[in-house]
N, C-alpha and C. Protein backbone atom coordinates (compact mmCIF):
# COMPACT_ATOMS: atom_id res chain seq x y z
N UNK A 1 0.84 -1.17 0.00
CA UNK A 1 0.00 0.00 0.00
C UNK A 1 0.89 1.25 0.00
N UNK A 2 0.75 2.11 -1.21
CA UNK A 2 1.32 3.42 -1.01
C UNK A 2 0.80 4.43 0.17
N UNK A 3 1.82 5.22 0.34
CA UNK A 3 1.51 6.57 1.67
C UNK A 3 2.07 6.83 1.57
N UNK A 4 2.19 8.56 1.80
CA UNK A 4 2.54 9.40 1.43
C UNK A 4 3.09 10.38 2.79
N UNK A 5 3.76 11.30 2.99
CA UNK A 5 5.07 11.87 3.94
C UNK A 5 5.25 13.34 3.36
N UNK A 6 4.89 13.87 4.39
CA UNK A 6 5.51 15.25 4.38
C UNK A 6 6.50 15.92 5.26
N UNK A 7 7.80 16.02 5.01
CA UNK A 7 8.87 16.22 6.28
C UNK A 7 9.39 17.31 6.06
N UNK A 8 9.42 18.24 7.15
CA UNK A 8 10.63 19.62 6.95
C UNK A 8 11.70 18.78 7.48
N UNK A 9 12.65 19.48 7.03
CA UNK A 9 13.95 18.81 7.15
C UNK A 9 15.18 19.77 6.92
N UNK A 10 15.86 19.61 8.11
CA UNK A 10 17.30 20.82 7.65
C UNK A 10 18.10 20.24 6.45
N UNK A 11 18.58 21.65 5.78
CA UNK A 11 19.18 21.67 5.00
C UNK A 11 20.82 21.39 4.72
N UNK A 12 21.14 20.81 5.84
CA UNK A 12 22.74 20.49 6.38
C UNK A 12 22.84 18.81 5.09
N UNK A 13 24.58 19.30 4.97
CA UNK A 13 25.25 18.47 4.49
C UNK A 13 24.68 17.06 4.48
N UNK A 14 24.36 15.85 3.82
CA UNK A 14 23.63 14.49 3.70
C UNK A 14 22.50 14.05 4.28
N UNK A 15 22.04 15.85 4.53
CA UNK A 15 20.40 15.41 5.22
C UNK A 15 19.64 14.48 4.90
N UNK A 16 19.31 14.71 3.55
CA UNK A 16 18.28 14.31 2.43
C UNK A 16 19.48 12.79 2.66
N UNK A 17 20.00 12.67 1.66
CA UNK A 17 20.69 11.32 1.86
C UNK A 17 20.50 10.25 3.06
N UNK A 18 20.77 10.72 4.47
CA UNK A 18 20.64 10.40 5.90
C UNK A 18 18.76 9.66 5.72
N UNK A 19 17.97 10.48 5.73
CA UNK A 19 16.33 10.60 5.16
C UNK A 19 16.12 9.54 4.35
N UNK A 20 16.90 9.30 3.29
CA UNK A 20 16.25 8.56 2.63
C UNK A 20 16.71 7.10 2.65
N UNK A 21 17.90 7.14 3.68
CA UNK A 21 18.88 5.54 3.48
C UNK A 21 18.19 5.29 5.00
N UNK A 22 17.62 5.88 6.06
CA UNK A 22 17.31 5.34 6.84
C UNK A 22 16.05 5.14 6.14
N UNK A 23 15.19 5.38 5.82
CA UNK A 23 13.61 5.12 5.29
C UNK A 23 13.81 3.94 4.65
N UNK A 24 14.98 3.67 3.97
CA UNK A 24 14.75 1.99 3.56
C UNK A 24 15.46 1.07 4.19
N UNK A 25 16.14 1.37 4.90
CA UNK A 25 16.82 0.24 6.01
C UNK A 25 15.37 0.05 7.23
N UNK A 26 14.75 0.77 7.11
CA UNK A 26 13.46 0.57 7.66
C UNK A 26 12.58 -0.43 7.59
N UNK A 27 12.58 -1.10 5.81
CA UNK A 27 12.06 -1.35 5.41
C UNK A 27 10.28 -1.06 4.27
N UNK A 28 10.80 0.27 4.26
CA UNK A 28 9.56 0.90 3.06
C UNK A 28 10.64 1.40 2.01
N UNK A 29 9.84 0.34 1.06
CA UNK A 29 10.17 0.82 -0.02
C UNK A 29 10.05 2.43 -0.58
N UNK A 30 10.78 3.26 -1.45
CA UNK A 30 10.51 4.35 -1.88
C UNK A 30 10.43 4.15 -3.29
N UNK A 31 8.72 5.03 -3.01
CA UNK A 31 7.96 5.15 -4.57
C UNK A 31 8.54 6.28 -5.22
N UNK A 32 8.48 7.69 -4.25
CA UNK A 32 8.70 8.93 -5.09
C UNK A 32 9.51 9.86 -4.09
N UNK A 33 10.12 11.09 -4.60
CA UNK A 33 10.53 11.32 -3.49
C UNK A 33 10.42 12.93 -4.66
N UNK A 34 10.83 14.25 -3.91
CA UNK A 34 10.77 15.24 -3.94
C UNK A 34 10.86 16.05 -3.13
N UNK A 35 11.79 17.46 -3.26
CA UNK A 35 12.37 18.21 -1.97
C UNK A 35 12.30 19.56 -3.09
N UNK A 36 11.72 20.52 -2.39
CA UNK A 36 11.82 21.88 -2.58
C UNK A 36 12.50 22.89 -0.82
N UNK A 37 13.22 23.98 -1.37
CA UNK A 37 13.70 24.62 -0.63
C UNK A 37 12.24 25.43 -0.22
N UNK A 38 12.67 25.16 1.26
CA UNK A 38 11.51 26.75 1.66
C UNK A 38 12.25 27.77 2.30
N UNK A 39 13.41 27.71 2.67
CA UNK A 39 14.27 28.46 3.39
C UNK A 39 15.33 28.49 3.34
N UNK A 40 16.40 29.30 3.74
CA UNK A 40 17.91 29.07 3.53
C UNK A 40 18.80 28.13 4.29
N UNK A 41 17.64 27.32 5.34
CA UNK A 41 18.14 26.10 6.45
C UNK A 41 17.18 25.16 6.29
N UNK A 42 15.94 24.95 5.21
CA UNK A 42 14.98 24.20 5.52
C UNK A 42 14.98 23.58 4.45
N UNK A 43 14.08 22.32 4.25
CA UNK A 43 13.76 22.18 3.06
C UNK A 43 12.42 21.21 3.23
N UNK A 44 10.79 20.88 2.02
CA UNK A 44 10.10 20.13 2.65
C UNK A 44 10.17 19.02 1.48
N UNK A 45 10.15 17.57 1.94
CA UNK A 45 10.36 16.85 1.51
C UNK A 45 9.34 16.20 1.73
N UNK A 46 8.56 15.89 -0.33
CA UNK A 46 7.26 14.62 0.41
C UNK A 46 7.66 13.36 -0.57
N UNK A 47 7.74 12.16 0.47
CA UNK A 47 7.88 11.36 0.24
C UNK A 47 7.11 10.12 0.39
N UNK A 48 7.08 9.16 -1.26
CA UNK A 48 6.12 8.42 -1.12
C UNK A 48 6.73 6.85 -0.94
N UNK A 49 6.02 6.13 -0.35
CA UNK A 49 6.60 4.90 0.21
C UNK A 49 5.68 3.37 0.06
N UNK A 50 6.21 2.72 -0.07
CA UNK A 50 5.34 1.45 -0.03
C UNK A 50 5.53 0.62 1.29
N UNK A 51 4.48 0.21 1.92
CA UNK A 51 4.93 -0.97 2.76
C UNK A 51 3.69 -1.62 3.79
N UNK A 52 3.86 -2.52 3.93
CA UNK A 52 3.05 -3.61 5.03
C UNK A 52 3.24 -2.96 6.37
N UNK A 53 4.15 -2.61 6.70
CA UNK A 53 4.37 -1.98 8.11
C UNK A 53 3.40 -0.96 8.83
N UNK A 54 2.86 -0.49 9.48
CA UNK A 54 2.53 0.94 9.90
C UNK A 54 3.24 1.75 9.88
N UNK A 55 2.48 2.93 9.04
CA UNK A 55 3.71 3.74 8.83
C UNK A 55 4.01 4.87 9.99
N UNK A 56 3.14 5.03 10.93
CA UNK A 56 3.74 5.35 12.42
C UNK A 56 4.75 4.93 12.49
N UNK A 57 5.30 3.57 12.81
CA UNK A 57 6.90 2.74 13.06
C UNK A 57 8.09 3.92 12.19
N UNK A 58 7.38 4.19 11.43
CA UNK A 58 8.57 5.05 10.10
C UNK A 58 8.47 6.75 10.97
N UNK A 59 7.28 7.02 11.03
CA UNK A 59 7.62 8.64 11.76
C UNK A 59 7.84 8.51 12.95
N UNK A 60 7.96 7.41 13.92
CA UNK A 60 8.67 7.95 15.27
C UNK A 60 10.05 7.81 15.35
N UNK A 61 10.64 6.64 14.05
CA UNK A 61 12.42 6.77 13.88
C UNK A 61 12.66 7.91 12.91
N UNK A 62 11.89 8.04 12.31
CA UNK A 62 12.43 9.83 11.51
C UNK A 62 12.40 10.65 12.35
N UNK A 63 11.92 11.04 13.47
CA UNK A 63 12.35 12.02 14.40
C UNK A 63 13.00 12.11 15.09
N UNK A 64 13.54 10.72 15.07
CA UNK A 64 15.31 10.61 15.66
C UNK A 64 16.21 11.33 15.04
N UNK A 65 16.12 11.30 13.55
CA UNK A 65 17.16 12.33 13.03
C UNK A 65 17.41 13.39 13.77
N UNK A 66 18.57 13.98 13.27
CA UNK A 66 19.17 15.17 14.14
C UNK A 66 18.49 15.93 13.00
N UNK A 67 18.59 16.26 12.07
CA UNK A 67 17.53 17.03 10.57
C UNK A 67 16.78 17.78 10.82
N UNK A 68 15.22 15.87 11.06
CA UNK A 68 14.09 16.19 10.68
C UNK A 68 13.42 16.93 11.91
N UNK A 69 12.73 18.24 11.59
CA UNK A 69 12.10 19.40 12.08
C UNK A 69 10.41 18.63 12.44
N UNK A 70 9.85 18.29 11.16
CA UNK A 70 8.54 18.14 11.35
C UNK A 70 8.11 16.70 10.58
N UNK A 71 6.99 15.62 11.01
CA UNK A 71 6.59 15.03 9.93
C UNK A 71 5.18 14.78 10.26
N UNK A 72 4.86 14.58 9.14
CA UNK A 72 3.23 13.91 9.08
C UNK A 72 2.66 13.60 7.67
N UNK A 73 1.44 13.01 7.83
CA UNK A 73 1.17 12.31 7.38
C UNK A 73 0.39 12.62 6.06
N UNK A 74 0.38 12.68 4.76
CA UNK A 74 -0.49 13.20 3.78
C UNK A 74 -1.51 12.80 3.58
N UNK A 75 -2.52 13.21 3.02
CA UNK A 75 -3.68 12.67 2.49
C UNK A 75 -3.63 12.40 0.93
């Protein structure tokens, strides 16, 4: 089942990278991914994912990052 992710996320050196290699050592696959700047330290990243898991399990270890600012959930 696809779902969908909306994350602010700092803009520091292998953020995005960090973001997206933990999201599949997780185990969800990544469908889509996309990052626009909103700020000169920010950036929002929505990302789409496949998986059997709950995807709660995925946003309470993304807020472990040192990064990620905000996440939730799209419609």
């Amino acid at each position: 089942m696809n779902q969908h992710l909306k994350i602010k996320l700092g803009r520091s050196d292998g953020a995005l990278v960090r973001l997206l290699g933990h999201t599949e050592r997780r185990g969800f696959a990544l469908v889509g991914v996309s990052a626009i700047p909103t700020g000169p330290m920010t950036q929002l990243v929505d990302l789409k994912i496949q998986a059997i898991r709950p995807i709660e399990h995925l946003i309470h270890q993304l807020y472990k990052l040192y990064d990620v600012q905000h996440v939730e959930k799209a419609q």
